[in-house]
C-alpha atoms as a PDB file:
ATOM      1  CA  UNK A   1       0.000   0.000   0.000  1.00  0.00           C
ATOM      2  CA  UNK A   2       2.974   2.465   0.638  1.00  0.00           C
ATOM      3  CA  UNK A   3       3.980   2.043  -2.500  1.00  0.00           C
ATOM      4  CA  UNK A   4       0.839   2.963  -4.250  1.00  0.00           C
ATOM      5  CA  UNK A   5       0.201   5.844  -1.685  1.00  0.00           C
ATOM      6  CA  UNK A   6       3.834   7.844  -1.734  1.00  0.00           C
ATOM      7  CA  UNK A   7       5.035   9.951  -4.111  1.00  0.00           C
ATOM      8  CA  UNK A   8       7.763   8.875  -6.520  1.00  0.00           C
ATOM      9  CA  UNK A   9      10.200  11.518  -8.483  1.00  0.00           C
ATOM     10  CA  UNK A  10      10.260   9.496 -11.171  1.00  0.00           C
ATOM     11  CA  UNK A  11       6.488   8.994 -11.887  1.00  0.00           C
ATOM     12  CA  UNK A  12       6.198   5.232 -11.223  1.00  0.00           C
ATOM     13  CA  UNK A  13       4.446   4.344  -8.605  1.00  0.00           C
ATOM     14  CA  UNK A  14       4.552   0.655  -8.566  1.00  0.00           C
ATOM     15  CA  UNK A  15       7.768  -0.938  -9.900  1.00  0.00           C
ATOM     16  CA  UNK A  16       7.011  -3.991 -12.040  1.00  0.00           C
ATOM     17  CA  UNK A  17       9.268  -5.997  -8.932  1.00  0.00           C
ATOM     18  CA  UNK A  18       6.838  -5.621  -6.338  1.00  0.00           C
ATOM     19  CA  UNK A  19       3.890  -6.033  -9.418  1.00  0.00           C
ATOM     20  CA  UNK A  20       5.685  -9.815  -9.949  1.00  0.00           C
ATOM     21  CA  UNK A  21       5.381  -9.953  -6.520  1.00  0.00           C
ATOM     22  CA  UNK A  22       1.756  -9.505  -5.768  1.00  0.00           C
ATOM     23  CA  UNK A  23       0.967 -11.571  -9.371  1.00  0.00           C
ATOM     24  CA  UNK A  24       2.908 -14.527  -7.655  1.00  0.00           C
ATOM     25  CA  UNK A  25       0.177 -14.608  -4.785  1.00  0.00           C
ATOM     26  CA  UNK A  26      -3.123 -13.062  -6.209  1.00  0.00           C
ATOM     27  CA  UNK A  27      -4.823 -14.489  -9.598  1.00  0.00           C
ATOM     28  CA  UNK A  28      -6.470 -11.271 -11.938  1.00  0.00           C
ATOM     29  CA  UNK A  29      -9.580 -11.258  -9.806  1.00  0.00           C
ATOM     30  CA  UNK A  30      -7.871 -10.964  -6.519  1.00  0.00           C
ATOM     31  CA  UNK A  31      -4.765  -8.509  -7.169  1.00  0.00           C
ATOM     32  CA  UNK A  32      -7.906  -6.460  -9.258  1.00  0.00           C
ATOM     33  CA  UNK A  33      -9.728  -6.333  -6.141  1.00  0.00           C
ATOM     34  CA  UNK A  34      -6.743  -5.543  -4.273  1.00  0.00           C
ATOM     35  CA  UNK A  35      -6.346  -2.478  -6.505  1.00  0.00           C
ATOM     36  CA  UNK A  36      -9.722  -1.366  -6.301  1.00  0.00           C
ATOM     37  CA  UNK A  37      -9.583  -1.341  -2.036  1.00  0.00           C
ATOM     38  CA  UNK A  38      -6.823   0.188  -2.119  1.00  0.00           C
ATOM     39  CA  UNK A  39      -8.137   2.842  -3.850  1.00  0.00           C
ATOM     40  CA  UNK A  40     -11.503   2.971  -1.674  1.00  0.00           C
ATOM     41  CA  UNK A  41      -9.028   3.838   1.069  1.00  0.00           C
ATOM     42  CA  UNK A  42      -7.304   6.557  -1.061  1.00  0.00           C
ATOM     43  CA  UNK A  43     -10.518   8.087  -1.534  1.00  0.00           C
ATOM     44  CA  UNK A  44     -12.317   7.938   1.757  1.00  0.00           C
ATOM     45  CA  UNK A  45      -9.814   8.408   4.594  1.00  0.00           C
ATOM     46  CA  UNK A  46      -9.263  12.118   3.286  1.00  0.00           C
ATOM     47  CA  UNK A  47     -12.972  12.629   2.517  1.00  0.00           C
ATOM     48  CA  UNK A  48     -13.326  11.826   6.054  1.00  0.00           C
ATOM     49  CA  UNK A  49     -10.821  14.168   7.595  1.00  0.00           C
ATOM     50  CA  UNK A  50     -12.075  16.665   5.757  1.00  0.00           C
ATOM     51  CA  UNK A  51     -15.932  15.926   6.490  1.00  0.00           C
ATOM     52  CA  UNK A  52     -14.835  14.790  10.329  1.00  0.00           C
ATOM     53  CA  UNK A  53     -18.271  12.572  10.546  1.00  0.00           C
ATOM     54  CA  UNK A  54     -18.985  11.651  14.220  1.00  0.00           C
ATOM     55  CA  UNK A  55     -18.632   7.868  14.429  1.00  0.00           C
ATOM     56  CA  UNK A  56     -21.389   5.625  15.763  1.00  0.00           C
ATOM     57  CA  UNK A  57     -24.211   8.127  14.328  1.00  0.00           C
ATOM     58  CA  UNK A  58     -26.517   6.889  11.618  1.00  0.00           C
ATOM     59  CA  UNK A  59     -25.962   8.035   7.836  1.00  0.00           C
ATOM     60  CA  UNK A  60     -27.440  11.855   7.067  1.00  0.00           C
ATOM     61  CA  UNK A  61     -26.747  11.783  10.707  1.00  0.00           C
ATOM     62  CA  UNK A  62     -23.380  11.755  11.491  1.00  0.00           C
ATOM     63  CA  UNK A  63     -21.905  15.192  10.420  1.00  0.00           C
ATOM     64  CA  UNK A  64     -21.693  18.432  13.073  1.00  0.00           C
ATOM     65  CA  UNK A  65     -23.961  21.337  11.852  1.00  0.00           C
END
């Protein structure tokens, strides 16, 4: 996950090494779902600093005025 999630200089983000890697131990559907939770998590945790929802509260419910 670090490795998709921190900057590179170089523009890669994933070296095809650590791709091999994960191919080794996933099949397509698996490593695709990988990606795709992965990305959830890039998406949500800084919608939800941002919105700072108050945890336990139902949804349409659980944001401060």
């Amino acid at each position: 996950m670090e490795a998709v999630l921190s900057p590179n200089p170089s523009g890669e983000r994933v070296p095809d090494e650590l791709h091999a890697k994960a191919s080794a131990h996933y099949d397509d559907k698996a490593l695709w779902s990988l990606i795709m939770a992965i990305a959830h998590i890039g998406f949500f945790t800084p919608a939800a600093l941002i919105a700072k929802p108050i945890p336990g509260m139902p949804p349409g419910q659980n944001y401060s005025e």
